[in-house]
Protein backbone atom coordinates (compact mmCIF):
# COMPACT_ATOMS: atom_id res chain seq x y z
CA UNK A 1 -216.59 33.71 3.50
CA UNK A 2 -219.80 35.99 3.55
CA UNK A 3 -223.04 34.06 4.58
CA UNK A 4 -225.90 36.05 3.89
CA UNK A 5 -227.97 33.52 5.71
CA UNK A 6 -226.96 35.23 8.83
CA UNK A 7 -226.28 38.76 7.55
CA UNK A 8 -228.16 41.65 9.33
CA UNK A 9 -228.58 39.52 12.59
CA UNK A 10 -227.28 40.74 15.89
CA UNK A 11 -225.03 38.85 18.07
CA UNK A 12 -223.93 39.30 21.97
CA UNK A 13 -220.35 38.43 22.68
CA UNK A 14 -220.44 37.77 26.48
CA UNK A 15 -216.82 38.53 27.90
CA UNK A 16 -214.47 40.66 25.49
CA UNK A 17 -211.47 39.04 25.91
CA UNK A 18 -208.54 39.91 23.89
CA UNK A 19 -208.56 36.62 22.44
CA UNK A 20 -211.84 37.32 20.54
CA UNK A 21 -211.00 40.29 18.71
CA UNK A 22 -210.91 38.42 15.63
CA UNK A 23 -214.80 38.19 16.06
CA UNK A 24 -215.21 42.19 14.66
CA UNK A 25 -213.40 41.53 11.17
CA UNK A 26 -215.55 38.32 11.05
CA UNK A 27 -219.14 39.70 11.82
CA UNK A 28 -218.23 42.90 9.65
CA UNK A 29 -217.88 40.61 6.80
CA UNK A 30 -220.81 39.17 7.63
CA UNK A 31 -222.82 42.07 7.72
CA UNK A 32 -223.45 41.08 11.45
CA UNK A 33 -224.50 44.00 14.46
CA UNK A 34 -222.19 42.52 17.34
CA UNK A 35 -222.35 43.99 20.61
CA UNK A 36 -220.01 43.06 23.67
CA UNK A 37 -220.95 42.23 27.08
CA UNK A 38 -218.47 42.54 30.04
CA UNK A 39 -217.21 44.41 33.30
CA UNK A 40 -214.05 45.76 31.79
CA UNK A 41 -214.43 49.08 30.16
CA UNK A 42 -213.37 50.54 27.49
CA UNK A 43 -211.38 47.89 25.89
CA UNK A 44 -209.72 47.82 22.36
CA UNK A 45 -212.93 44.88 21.36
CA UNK A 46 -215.78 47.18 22.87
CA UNK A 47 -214.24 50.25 21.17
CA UNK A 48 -214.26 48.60 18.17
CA UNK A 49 -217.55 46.85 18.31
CA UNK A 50 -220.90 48.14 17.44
CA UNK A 51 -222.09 48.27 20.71
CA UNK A 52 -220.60 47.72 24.39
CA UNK A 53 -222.25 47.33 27.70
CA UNK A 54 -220.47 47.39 31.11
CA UNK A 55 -221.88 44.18 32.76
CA UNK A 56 -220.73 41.43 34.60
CA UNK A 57 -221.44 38.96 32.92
CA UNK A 58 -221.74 35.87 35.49
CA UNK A 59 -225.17 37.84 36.22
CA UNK A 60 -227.02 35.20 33.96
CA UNK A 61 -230.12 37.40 34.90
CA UNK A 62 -228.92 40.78 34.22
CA UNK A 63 -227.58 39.36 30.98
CA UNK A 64 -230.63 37.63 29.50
CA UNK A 65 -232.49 41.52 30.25
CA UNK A 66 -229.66 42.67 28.01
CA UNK A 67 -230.17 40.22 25.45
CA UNK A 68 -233.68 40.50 25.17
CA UNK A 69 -234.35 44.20 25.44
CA UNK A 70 -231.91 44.96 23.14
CA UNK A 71 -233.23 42.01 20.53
CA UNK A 72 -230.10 39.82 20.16
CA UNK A 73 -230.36 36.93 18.01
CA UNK A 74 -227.28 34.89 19.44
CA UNK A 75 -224.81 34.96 21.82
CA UNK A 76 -221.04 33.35 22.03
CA UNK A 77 -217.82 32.80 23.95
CA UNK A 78 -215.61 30.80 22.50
CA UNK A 79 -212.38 31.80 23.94
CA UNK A 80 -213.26 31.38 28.09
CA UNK A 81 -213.04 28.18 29.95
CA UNK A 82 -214.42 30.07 32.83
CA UNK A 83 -217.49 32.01 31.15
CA UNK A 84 -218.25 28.70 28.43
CA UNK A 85 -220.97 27.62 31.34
CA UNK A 86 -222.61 31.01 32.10
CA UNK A 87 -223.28 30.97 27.95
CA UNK A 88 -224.59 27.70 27.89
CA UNK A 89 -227.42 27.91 30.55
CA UNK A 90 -227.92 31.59 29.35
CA UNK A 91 -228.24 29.95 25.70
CA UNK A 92 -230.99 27.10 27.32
CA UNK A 93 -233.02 30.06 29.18
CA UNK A 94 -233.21 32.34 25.81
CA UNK A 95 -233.87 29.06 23.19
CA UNK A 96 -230.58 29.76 21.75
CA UNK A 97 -227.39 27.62 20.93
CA UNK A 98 -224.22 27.10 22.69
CA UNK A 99 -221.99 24.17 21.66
CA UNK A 100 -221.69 22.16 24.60
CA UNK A 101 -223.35 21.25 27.68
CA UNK A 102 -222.05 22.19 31.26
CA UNK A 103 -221.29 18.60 31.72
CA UNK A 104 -219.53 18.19 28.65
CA UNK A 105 -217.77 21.82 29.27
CA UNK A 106 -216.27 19.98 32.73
CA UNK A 107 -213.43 18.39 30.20
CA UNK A 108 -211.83 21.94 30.07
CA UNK A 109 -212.73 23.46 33.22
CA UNK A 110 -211.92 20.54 35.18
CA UNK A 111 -208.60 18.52 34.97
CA UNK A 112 -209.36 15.19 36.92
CA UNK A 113 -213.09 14.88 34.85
CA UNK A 114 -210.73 14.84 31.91
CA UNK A 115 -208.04 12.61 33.11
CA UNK A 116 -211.16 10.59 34.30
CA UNK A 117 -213.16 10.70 30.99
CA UNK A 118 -209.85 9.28 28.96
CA UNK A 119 -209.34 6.47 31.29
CA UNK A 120 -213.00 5.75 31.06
CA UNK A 121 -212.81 5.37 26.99
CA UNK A 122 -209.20 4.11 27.16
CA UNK A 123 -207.50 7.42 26.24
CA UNK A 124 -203.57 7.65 28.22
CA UNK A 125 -202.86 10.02 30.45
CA UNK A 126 -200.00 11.04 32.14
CA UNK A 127 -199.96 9.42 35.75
CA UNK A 128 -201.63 11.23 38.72
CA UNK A 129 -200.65 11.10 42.43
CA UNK A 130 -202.49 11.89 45.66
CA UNK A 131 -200.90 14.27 47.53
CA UNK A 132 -200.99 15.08 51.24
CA UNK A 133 -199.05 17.87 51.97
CA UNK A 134 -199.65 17.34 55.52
CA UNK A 135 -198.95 13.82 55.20
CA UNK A 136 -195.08 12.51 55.20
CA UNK A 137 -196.11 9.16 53.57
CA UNK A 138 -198.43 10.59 51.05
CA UNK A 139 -195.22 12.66 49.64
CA UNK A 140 -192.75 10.09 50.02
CA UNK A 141 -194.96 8.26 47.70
CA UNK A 142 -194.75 10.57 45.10
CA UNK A 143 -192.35 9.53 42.08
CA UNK A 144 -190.54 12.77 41.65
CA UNK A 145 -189.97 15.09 39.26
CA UNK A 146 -194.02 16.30 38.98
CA UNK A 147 -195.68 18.99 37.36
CA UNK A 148 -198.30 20.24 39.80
CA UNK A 149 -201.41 22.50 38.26
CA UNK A 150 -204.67 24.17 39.65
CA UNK A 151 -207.50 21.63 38.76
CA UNK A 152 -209.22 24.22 37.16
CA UNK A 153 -206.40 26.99 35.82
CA UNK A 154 -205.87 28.55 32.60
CA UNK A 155 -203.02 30.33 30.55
CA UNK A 156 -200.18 28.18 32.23
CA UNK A 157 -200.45 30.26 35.56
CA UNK A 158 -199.95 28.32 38.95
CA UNK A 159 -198.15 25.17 36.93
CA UNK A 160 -195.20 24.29 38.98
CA UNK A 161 -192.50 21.48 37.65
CA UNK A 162 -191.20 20.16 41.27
CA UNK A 163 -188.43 17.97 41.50
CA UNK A 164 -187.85 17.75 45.64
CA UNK A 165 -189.98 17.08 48.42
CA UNK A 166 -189.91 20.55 49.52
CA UNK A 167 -190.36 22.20 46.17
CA UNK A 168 -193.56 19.70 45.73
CA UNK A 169 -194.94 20.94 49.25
CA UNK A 170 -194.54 24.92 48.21
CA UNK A 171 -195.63 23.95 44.18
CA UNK A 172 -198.62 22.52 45.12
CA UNK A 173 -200.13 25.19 47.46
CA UNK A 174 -199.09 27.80 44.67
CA UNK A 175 -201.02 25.64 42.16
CA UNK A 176 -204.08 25.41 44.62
CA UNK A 177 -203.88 29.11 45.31
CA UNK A 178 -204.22 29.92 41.43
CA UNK A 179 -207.22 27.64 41.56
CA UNK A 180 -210.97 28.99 41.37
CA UNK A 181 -212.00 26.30 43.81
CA UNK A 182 -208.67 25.83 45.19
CA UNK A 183 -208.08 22.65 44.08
CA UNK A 184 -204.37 21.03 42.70
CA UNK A 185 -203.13 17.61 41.21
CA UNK A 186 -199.69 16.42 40.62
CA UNK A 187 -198.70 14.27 37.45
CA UNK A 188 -196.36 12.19 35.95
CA UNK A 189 -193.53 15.25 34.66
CA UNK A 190 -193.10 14.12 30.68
CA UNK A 191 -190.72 16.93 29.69
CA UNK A 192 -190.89 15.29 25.98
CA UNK A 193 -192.63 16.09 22.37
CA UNK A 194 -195.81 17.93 22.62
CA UNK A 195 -198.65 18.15 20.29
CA UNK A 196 -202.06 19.73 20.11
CA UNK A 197 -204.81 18.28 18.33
CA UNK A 198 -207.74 20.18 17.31
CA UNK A 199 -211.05 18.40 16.50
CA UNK A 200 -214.34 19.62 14.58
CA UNK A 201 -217.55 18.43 15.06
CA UNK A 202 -220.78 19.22 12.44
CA UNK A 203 -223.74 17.33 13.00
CA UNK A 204 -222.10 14.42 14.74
CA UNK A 205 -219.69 13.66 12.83
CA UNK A 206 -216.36 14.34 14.70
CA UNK A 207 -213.17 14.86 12.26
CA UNK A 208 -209.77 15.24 13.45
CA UNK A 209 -209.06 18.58 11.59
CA UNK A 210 -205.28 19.80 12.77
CA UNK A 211 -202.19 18.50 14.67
CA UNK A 212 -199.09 20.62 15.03
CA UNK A 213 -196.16 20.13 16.97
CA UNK A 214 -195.05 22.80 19.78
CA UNK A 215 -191.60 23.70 20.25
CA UNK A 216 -190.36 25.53 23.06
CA UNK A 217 -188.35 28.51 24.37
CA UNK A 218 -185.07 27.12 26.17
CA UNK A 219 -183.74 30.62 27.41
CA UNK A 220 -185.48 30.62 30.44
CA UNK A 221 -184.27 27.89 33.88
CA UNK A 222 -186.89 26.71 36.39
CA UNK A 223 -189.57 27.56 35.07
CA UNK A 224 -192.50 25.93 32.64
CA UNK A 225 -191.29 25.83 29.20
CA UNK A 226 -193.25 28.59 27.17
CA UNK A 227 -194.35 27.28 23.59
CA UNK A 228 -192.46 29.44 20.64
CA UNK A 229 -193.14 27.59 17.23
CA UNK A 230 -195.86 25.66 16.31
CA UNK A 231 -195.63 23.45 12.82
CA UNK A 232 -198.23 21.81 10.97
CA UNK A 233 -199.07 18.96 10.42
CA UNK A 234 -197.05 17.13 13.69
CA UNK A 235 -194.07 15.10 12.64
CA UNK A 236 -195.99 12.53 14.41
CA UNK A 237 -199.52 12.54 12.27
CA UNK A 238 -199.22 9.59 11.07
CA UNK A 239 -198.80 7.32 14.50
CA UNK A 240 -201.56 9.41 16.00
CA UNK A 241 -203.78 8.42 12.95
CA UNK A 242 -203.15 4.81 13.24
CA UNK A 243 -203.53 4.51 17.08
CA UNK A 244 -205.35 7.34 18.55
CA UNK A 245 -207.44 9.39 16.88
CA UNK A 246 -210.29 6.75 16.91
CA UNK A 247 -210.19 5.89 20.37
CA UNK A 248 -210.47 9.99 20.95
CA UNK A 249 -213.41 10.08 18.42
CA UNK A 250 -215.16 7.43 19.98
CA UNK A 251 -214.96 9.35 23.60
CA UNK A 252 -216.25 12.32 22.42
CA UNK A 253 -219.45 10.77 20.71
CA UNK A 254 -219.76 8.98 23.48
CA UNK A 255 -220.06 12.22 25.81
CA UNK A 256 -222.46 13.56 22.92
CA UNK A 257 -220.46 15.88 21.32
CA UNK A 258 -222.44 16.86 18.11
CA UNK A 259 -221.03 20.86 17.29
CA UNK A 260 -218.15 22.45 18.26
CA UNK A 261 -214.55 22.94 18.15
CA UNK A 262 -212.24 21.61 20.55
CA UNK A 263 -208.62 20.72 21.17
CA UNK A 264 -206.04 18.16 23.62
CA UNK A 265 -202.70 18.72 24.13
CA UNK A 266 -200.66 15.83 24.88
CA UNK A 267 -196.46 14.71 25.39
CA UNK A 268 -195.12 11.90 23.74
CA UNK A 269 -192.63 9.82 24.89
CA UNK A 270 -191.44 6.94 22.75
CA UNK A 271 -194.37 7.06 20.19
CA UNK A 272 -196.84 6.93 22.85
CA UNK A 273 -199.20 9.72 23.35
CA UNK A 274 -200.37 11.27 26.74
CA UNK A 275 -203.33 13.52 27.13
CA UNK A 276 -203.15 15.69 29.53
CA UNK A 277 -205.59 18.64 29.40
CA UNK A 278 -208.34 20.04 27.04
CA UNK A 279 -210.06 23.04 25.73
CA UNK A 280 -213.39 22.55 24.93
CA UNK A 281 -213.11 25.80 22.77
CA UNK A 282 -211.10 28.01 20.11
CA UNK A 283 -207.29 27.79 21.00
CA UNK A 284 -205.25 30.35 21.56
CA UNK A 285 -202.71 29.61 18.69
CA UNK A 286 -205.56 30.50 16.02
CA UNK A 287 -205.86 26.99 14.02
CA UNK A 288 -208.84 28.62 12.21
CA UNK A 289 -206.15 30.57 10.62
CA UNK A 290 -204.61 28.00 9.40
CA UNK A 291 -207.75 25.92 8.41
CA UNK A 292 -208.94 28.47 6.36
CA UNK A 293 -206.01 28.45 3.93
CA UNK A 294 -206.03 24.40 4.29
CA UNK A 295 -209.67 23.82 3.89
CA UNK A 296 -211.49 27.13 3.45
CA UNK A 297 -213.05 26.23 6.85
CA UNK A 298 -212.84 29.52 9.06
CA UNK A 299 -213.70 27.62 12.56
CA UNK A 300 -214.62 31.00 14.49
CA UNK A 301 -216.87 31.94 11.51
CA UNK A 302 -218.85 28.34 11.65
CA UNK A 303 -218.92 28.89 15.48
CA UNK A 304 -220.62 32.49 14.84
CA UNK A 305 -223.39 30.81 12.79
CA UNK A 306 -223.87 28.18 14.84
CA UNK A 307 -224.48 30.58 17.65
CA UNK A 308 -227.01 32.14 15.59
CA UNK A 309 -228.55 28.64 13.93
CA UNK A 310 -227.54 26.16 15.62
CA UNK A 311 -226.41 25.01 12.54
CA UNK A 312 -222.18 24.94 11.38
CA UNK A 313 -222.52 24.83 7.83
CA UNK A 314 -221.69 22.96 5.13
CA UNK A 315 -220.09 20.19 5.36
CA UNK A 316 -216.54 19.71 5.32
CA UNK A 317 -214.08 17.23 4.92
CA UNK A 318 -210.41 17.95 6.70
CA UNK A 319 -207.10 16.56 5.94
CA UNK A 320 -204.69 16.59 9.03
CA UNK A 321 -202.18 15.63 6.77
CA UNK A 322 -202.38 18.81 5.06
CA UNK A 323 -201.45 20.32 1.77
CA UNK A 324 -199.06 22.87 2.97
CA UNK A 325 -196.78 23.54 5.58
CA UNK A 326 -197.67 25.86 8.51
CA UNK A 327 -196.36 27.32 11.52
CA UNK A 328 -196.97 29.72 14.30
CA UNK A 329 -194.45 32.05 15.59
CA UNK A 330 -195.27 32.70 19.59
CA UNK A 331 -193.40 35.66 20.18
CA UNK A 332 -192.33 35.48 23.69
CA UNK A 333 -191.19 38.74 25.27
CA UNK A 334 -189.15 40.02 28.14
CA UNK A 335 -191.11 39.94 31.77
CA UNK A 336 -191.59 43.63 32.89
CA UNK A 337 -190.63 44.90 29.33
CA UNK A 338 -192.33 47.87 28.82
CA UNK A 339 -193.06 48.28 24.46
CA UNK A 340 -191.49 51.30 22.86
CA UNK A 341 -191.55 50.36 19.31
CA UNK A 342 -192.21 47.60 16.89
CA UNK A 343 -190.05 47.02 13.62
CA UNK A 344 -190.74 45.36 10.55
CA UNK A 345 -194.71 44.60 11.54
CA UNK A 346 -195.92 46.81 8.74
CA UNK A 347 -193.91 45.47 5.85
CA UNK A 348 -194.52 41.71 7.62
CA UNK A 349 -198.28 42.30 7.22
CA UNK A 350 -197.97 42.91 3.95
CA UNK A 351 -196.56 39.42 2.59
CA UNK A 352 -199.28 37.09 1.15
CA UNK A 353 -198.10 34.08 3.01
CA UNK A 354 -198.83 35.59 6.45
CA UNK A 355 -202.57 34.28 7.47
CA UNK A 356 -202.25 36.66 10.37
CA UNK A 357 -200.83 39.30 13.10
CA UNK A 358 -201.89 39.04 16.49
CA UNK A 359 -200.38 41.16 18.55
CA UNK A 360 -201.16 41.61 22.48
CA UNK A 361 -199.48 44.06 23.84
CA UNK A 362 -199.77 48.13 22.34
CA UNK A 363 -197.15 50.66 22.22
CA UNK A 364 -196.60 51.87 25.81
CA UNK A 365 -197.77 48.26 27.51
CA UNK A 366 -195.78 46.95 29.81
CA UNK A 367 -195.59 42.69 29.97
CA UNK A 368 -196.59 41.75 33.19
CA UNK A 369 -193.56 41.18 35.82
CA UNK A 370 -194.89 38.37 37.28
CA UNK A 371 -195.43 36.57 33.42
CA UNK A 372 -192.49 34.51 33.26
CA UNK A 373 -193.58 30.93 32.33
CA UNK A 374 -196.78 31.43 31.69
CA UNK A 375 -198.64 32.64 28.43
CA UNK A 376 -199.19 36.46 29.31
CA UNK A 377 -195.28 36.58 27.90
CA UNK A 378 -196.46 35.75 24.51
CA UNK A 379 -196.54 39.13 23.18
CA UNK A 380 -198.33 37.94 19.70
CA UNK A 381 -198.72 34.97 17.34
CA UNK A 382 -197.62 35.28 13.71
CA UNK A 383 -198.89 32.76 11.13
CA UNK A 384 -197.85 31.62 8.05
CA UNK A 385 -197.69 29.03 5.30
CA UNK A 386 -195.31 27.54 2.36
CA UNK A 387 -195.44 25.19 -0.31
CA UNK A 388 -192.08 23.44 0.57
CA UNK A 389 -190.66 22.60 3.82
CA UNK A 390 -187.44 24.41 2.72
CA UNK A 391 -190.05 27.39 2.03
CA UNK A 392 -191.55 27.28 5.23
CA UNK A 393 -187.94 27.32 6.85
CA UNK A 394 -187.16 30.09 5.01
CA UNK A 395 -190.16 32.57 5.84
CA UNK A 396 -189.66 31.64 9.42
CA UNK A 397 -186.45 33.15 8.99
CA UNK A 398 -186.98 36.10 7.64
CA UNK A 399 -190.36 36.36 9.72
CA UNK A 400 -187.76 36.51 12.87
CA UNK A 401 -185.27 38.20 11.38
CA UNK A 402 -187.28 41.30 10.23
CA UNK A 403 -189.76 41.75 13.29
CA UNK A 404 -188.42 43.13 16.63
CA UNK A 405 -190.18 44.75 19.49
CA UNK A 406 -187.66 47.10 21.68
CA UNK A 407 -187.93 48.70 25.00
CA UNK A 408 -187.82 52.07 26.70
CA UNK A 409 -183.95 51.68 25.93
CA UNK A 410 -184.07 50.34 22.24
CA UNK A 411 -183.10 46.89 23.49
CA UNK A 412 -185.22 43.91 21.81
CA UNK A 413 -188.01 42.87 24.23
CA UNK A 414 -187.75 39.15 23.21
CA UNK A 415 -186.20 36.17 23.86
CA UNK A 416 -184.63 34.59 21.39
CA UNK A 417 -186.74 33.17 19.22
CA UNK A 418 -186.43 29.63 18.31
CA UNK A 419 -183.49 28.39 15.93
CA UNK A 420 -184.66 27.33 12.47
CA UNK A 421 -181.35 25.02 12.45
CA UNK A 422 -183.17 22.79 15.16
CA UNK A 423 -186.28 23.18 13.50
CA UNK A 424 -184.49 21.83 10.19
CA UNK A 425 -183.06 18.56 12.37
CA UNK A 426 -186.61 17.59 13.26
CA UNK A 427 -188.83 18.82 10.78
CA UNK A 428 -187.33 15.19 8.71
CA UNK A 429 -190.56 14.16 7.25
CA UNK A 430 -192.65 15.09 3.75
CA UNK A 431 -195.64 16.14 3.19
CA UNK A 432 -197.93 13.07 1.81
């Protein structure tokens, strides 16, 4: 949706991560100058934007120089737990606009302030222990199996599942090693239903705007379970109305949440819900995608104003329930694959009920070795939408039966993808 009430500004993306890239075809339509700010160089984003600058970007002083000499009028990062607090105080030094404060930023940079926060406002959690590693008491106390995570980790790297005494000792200092501040909690293991719930705030008012489910990829032992479908809305909307998306509302007004997007993931075990981390951001499964067929609401693009404004928009009013039927194919490829081809992309692009292609890794990449169970194995995320359930089962079909991605010997580079015949079994609701 073009806004000319920003067209012709100029805005500084600070850290051009992959995840962004979706920020050129946005500002282009917007008739917006956008420049990128980071240490990499020469990346597919700063190649493609209008201008690029080599800079590291936790320099808040040798960024501001940047901004200002070169007359920026905004500046975002809306992908980047770790950068989300360098933007903000940059944003307070310049008189611009970043969505959250630091404080508020802690909730996704900082597991126990978020586990804290929802037992403050009565949100559930999953349960935490102390551990001791040094201490034999401390983990004989812990009621095995745990998942153990960096306090302050990202893209599913460092999470351990441990279901010994020994494997809880070795988890844990993985976990703290993959921490920035070397830091690593255990939980309550809930290897159950998961959902992610994405939230919009304009002006104060906080709407619950999205819940899908997230199925996952069972090829792969001993490892955390990478998520490979995502459907919208969650088979479980309707409990989550009823019991829990108030008591999540009221938390986040409380912390002064007024702009923004953000999303919690949570299991669920026996219709109850368990939070147990945030992103106080854009996820990486695109919902904006998806809200922009729903509710003609293109999150990133309300984000991009805001940065510019401090203003999101018109108002709008969501419906998690939804309309249509959506899901997310996370295609999860091969660790140490290296990408020869892919088939069927072009003709798949060219279908009007695909919202969108993301793919990560080019002709010639190589997925990391070291990716299994974590998120660098998702080579892309494919979305689409239906009228009917039976639709929607249907194009994921032929979305995963036409698109492959082979290897250096013309072997697919993907797991299996998920089977639409368990998809049918629990996708056993309507659409209201």
């Amino acid at each position: 949706m073009y806004n000319k009430d920003i067209a012709g500004k100029r805005l500084l993306l600070v850290g051009g991560v992959a995840s962004a890239y979706d920020l050129i075809q946005l500002a282009g339509r917007n008739h917006i100058f956008l420049g990128v700010a980071d240490y990499n160089k020469d990346t597919s984003i700063k190649r493609a934007a209008d201008a690029a600058y080599d800079i590291d970007v936790t320099d808040i002083d040798a960024v501001e120089r940047l901004y200002r000499d070169e007359k920026y009028d905004g500046i975002i990062s809306n992908f980047s737990d770790m950068l989300s607090p360098f933007v903000t105080r940059l944003a307070d030094r310049i008189g611009g606009f970043a969505p959250y404060t630091v404080e508020q930023l802690r909730m996704s940079t900082d597991k126990e302030f978020f586990k804290k926060t929802c037992l403050q406002y009565g949100v559930s959690v999953p349960e935490q222990f102390e551990v001791d590693v040094k201490d034999e008491r401390s983990l004989d106390a812990v009621e095995l199996p745990v998942i153990v995570k960096p306090v302050d980790g990202s893209g599913s790297k460092g999470i351990v599942v441990c279901h010994t005494k020994e494997e809880l000792v070795s988890g844990y200092a993985a976990a703290a090693q993959a921490s920035r501040s070397g830091r690593a909690i255990a939980e309550q293991y809930l290897p159950y239903d998961e959902i992610n719930v994405t939230y919009i705030a304009q002006n104060g008012d906080i709407q619950l705007a999205a819940i899908h489910d997230r199925y996952f990829n069972t090829e792969q032992e001993d490892v955390v379970r990478v998520p490979d479908m995502y459907i919208y809305p969650s088979r479980y909307t309707d409990i989550y109305l009823e019991k829990y998306n108030e008591p999540v509302i009221h938390m986040l007004k409380s912390i002064g949440i007024k702009n923004g997007s953000l999303f919690m993931q949570a299991c669920v075990r026996d219709n109850v819900v368990y939070f147990y981390e945030a992103g106080m951001r854009l996820n990486g499964c695109k919902t904006y995608d998806i809200l922009e067929v729903e509710n003609d609401f293109n999150t990133f693009e309300r984000l991009i104003r805001f940065a510019l404004t401090g203003d999101m928009g018109p108002h709008c009013e969501f419906t998690p329930r939804m309309n249509k039927w959506y899901a997310t194919w996370n295609v999860v490829a091969n660790p140490g694959a290296v990408i020869k081809a892919f088939r069927g992309l072009e003709e798949l692009q060219s279908y009007p009920w695909m919202t969108g292609t993301k793919i990560r890794y080019r002709i010639g990449d190589q997925v990391p070795a070291d990716s299994r169970g974590t998120l660098l194995q998702l080579l892309g995320r494919f979305h689409l939408w239906a009228e009917t359930k039976e639709q929607l089962l249907e194009r994921i079909d032929h979305m995963q039966t036409l698109f492959d991605a082979v290897d250096e010997e013309g072997k697919s580079a993907l797991l299996t993808p998920h089977d639409v015949e368990d998809l049918r079994k629990k996708i056993d609701y309507d659409l209201r």
